[in-house]
Structures are given as C-alpha cells and as structure tokens.
Protein backbone atom coordinates (compact mmCIF):
# COMPACT_ATOMS: atom_id res chain seq x y z
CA UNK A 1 -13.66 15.25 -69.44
CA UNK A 2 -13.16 15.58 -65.70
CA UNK A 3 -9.19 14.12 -64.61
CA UNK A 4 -9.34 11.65 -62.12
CA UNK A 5 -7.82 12.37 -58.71
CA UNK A 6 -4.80 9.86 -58.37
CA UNK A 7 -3.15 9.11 -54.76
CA UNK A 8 -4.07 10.21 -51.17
CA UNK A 9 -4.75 14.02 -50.05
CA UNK A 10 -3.04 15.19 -47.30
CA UNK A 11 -5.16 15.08 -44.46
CA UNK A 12 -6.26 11.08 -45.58
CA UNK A 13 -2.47 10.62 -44.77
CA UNK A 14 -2.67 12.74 -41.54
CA UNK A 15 -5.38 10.79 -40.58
CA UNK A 16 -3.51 7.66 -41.13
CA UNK A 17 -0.34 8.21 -39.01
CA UNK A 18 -3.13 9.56 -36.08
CA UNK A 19 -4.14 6.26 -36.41
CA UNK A 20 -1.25 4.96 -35.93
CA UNK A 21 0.19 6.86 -33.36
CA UNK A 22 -3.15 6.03 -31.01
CA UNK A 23 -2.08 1.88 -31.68
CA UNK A 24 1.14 2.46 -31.13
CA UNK A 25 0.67 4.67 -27.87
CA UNK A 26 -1.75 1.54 -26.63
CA UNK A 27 0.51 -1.31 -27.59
CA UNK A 28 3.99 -0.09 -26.32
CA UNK A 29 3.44 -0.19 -22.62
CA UNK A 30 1.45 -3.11 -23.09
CA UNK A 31 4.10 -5.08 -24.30
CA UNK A 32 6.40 -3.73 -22.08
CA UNK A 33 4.59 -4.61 -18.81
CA UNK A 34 4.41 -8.03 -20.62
CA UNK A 35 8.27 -8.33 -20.72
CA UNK A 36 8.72 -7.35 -17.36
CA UNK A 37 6.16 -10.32 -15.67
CA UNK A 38 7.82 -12.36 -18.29
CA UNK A 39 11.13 -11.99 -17.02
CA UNK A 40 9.92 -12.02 -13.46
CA UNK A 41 7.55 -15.51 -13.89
CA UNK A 42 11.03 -16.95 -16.26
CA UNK A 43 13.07 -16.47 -12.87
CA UNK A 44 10.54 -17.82 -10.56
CA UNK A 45 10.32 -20.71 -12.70
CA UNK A 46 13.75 -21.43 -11.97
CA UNK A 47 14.09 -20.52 -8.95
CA UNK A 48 11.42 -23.28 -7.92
CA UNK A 49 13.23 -25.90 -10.20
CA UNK A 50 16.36 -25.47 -8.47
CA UNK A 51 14.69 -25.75 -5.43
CA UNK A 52 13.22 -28.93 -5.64
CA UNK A 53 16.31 -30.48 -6.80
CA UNK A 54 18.74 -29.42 -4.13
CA UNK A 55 16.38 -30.20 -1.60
CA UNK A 56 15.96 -33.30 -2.73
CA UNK A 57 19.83 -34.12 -3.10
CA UNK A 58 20.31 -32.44 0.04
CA UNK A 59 18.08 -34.58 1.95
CA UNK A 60 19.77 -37.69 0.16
CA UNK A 61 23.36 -36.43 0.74
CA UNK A 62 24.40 -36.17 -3.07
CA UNK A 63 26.32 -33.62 -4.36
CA UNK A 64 23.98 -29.88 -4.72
CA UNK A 65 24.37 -28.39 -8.09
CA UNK A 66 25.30 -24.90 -8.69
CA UNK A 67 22.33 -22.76 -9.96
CA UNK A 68 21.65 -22.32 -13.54
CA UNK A 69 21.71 -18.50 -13.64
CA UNK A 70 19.86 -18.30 -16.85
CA UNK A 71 17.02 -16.29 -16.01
CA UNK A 72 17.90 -15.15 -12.81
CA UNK A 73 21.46 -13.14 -12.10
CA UNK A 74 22.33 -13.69 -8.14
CA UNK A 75 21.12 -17.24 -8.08
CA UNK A 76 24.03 -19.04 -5.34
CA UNK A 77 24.59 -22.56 -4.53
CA UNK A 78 23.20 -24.10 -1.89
CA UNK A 79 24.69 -26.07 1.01
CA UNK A 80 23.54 -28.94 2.89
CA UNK A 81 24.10 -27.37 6.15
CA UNK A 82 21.35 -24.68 4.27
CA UNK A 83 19.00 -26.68 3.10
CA UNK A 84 18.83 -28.46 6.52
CA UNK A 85 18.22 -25.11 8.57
CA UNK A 86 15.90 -23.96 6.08
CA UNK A 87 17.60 -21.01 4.94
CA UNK A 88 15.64 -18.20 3.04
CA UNK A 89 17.51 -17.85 -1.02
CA UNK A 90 16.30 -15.04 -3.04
CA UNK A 91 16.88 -15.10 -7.11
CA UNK A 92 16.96 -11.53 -8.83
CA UNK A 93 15.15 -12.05 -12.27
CA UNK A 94 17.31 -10.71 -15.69
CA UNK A 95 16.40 -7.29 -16.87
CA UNK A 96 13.66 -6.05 -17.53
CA UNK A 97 12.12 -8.02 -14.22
CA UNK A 98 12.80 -6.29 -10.82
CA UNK A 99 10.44 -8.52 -8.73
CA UNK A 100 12.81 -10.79 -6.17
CA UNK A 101 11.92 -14.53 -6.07
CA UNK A 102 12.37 -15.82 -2.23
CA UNK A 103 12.64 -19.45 -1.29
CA UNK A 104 12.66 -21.51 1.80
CA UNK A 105 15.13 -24.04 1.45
CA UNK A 106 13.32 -26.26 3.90
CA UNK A 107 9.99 -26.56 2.08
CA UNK A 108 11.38 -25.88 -1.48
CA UNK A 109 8.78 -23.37 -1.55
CA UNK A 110 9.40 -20.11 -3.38
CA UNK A 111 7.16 -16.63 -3.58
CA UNK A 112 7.54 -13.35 -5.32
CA UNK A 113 7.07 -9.96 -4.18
CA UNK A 114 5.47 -8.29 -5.48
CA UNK A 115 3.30 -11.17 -7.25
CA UNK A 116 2.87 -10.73 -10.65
C-alpha cells in the first residue's frame, strides 16, 4: 500500500508567499496614499471649524479662541484686527499630510493645495 503524501511541497509554499508578496506590493501604497489624504482632509476639517468660529466671535467682539492644533501643527490664533482685514491663515496638516490648508479670514473660507 501506497503512503500518503502529508503536508505542502515546496513550490505549493513558493507559490503561496508569491501570492502574497503581489497583495502585499498592491495594498501598501494604497494604504499609504490613504493616510496621507487622511491626514490632509483631518486638517482641513479643522482648519474650516476654526474658521467659522473666530469669524463669527470676531464679528461679535467676543474673545477668539486659540486653535486646536490637533490635526494641524502651525495652526495660530487669530486677531480681530485679522479677521476684519481678511487676512490669509494657512494650517500645515500632522505627518504623513504635506498638503497646506489656506483660509481667508474674511469669508471663513478655506482651500487646499494641492486638493486631495
């Protein structure tokens, strides 16, 4: 009587880790780009939320917060005297994100450039 063959041959378990090693080549900068726009869209986010509340207590003469600085690094406080002149603010997102967030302090309006 014939012994049956017990386990995997080699090149079965070659084949797997080609396998693998195609998914894994795919998925990596996949999920990196998707940390970077993350970051990036996080920052805007905030950016735009900051905005629209120290316009708003600029034009009503209440005290202007200081910036969160959660998802964005450089974020500054604004002034009255700022928000009234319509100053331009840019946030820098954390890393991994590189695209700046500007925002007109007159409008409360913010953009990113590059978009993502």
């Amino acid at each position: 009587m014939k012994k049956m063959q017990k386990g995997f041959t080699l090149i079965e378990l070659m084949i797997v880790v080609a396998i693998i090693a195609i998914l894994a080549a795919i998925a990596l900068p996949a999920y990196n780009d998707y940390r970077v726009r993350s970051a990036e869209g996080a920052c805007q986010s905030e950016a735009k939320a900051y905005m629209n509340s120290a316009v708003a207590a600029g034009q009503s003469d209440m005290t202007i917060d200081a910036a969160p600085q959660e998802a964005c690094t450089n974020a500054v406080t604004l002034t009255t005297t700022q928000i009234r002149t319509g100053a331009s603010i840019q946030f820098t997102p954390r890393t991994p994100g590189s695209a700046q967030t500007t925002c007109d302090a007159d409008t409360a309006t913010c953009s990113m450039n590059p978009s993502v």
